[in-house]
Protein backbone atom coordinates (compact mmCIF):
# COMPACT_ATOMS: atom_id res chain seq x y z
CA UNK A 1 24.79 -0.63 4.70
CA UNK A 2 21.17 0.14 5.31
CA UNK A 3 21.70 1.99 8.48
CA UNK A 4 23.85 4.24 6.07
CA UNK A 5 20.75 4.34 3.09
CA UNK A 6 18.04 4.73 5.91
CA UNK A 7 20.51 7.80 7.41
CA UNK A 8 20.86 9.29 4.01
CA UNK A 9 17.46 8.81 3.18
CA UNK A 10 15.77 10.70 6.80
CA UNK A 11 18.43 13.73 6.09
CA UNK A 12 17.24 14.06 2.50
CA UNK A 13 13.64 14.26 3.09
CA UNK A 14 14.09 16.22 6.23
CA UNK A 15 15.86 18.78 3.78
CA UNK A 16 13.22 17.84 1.32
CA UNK A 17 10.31 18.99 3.96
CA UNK A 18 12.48 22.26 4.87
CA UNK A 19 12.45 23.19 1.42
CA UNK A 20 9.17 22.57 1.19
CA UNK A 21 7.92 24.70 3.98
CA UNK A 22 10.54 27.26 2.74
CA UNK A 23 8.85 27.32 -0.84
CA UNK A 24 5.50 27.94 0.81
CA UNK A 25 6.25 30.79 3.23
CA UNK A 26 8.31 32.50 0.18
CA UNK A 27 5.23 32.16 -2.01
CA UNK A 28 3.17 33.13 0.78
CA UNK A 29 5.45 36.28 1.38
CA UNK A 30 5.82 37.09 -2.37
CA UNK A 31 1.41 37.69 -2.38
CA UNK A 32 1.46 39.91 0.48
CA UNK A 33 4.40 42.09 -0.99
CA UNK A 34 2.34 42.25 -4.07
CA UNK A 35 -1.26 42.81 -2.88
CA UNK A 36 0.72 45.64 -0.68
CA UNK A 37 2.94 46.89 -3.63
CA UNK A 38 -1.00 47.01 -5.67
CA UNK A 39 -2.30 49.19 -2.85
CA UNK A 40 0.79 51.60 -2.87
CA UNK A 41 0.30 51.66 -6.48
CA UNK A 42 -3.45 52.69 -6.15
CA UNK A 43 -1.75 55.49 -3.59
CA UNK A 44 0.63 56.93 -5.75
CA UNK A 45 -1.79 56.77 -8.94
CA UNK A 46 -4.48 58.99 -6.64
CA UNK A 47 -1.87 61.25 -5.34
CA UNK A 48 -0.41 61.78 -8.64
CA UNK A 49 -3.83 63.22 -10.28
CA UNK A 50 -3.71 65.83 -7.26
CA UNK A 51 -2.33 69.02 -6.70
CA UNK A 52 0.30 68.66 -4.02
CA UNK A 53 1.74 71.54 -1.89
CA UNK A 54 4.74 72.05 0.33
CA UNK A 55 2.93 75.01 1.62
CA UNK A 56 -0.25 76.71 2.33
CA UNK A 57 -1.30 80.68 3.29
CA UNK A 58 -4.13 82.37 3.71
CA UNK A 59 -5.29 86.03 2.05
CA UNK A 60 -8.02 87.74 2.97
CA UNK A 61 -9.68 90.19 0.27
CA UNK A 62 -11.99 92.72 1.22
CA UNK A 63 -15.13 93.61 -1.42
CA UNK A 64 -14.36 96.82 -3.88
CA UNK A 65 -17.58 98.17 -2.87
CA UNK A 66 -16.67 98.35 0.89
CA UNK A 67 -17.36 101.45 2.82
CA UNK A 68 -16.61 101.91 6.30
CA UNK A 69 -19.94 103.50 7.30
CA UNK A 70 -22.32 102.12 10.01
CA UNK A 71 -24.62 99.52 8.95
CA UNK A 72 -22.73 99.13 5.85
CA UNK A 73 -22.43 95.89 4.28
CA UNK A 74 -18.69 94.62 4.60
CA UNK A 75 -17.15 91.72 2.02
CA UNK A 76 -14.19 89.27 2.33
CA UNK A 77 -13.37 86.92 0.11
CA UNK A 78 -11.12 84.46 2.17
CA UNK A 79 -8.75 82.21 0.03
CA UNK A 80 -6.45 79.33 1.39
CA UNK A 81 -3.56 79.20 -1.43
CA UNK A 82 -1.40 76.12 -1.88
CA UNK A 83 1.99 76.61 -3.23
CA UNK A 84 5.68 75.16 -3.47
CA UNK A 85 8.04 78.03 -2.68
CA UNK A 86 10.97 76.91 -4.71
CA UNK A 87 9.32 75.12 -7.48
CA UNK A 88 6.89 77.29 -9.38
CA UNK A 89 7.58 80.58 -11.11
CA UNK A 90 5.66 82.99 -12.95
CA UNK A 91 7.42 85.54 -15.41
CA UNK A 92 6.14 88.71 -16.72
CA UNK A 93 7.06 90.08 -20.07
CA UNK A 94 6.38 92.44 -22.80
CA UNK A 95 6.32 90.30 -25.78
CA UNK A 96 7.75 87.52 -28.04
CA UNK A 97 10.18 88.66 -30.60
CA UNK A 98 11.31 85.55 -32.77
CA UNK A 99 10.62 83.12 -29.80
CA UNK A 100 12.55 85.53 -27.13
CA UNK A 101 10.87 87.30 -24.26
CA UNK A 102 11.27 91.06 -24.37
CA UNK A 103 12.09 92.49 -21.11
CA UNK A 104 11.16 89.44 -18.64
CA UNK A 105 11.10 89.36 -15.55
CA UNK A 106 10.82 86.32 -12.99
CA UNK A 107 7.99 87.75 -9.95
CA UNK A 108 9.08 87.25 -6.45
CA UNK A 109 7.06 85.02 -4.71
CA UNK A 110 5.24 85.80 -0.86
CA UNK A 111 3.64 83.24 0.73
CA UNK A 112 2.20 81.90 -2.79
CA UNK A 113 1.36 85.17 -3.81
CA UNK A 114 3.28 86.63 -6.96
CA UNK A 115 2.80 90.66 -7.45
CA UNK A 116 3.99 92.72 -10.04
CA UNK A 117 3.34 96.39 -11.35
CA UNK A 118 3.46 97.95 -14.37
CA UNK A 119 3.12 101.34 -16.30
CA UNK A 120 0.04 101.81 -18.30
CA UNK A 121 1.91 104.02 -20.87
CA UNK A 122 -0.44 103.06 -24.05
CA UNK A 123 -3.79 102.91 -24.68
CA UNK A 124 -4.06 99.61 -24.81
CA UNK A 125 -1.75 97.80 -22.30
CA UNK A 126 -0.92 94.09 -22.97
CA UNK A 127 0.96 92.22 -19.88
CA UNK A 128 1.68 88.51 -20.61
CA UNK A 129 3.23 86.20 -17.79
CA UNK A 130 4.37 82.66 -18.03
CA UNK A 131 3.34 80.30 -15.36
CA UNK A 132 5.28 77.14 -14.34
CA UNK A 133 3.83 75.01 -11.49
CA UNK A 134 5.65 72.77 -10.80
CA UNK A 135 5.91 69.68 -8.52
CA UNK A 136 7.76 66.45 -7.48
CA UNK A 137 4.56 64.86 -6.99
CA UNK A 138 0.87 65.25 -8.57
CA UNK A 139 -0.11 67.53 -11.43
CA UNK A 140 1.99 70.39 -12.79
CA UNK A 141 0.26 73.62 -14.66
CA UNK A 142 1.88 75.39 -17.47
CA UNK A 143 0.46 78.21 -19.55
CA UNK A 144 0.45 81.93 -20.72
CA UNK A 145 -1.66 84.64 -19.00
CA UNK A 146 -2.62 87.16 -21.14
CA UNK A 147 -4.25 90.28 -19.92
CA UNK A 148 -4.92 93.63 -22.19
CA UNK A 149 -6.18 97.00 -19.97
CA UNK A 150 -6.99 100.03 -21.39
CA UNK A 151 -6.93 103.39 -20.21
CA UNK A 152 -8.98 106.10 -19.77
CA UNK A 153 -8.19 109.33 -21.62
């Protein structure tokens, strides 16, 4: 009989010590998962006040004042534009009628660039365009452009 207690007594606390050793690397794994889930946190909070792009170009614009004359002075304004090709938009229109845009129209996009043209057929010429940036990741930019030109006589 105390072959049988001594028996059931060694396979207890042997299970007992398993457990044991079990508890601790669980606990042990459980802080590294969380200092490394903190840091990923920290990652995604930084990347999320950024701008992100899927893509980048560059333009190249030369000065207004340029002349092609010898020992002229020669501008360029190089710019490197981030964009996402199939996530931002910008849409021109005429005006708001009863919250409805009159005559919009969404500008194609080329290599981040979005042109447009437009009659100047008054004297003052108002062009308003929508923009919509946005992004899976990091900040997204909304807002109206407004722009009046008038013409010469």
């Amino acid at each position: 009989m105390n072959k049988a207690i001594i028996i059931v007594l060694l396979t207890f606390l042997t299970f007992s010590c398993t457990d044991i050793n079990q508890t601790e690397n669980t606990v042990a794994k459980i802080k590294s998962l969380r200092a490394e889930n903190d840091s990923l946190k920290k990652i995604v909070e930084e990347v999320n006040s950024k701008y992100v792009f899927d893509s980048i170009s560059f333009r190249e614009i030369y000065g207004k004042n340029n002349n092609y004359g010898r020992n002229a002075d020669f501008e360029v304004e190089l710019l490197v534009v981030g964009y996402n090709p199939n996530k931002s938009y910008f849409v021109k229109y005429d005006s708001i009628v009863d919250g409805q845009k009159i005559n919009p129209d969404t500008l194609p996009q080329s290599n981040g660039g979005f042109k447009y043209k437009t009659k100047l057929t008054e004297e003052i010429n108002n062009i308003w365009i929508e923009m919509d940036m946005v992004n899976e990741y990091g900040q997204e930019k909304q807002g109206v452009l407004h722009e009046s030109i008038r013409t010469k006589n």
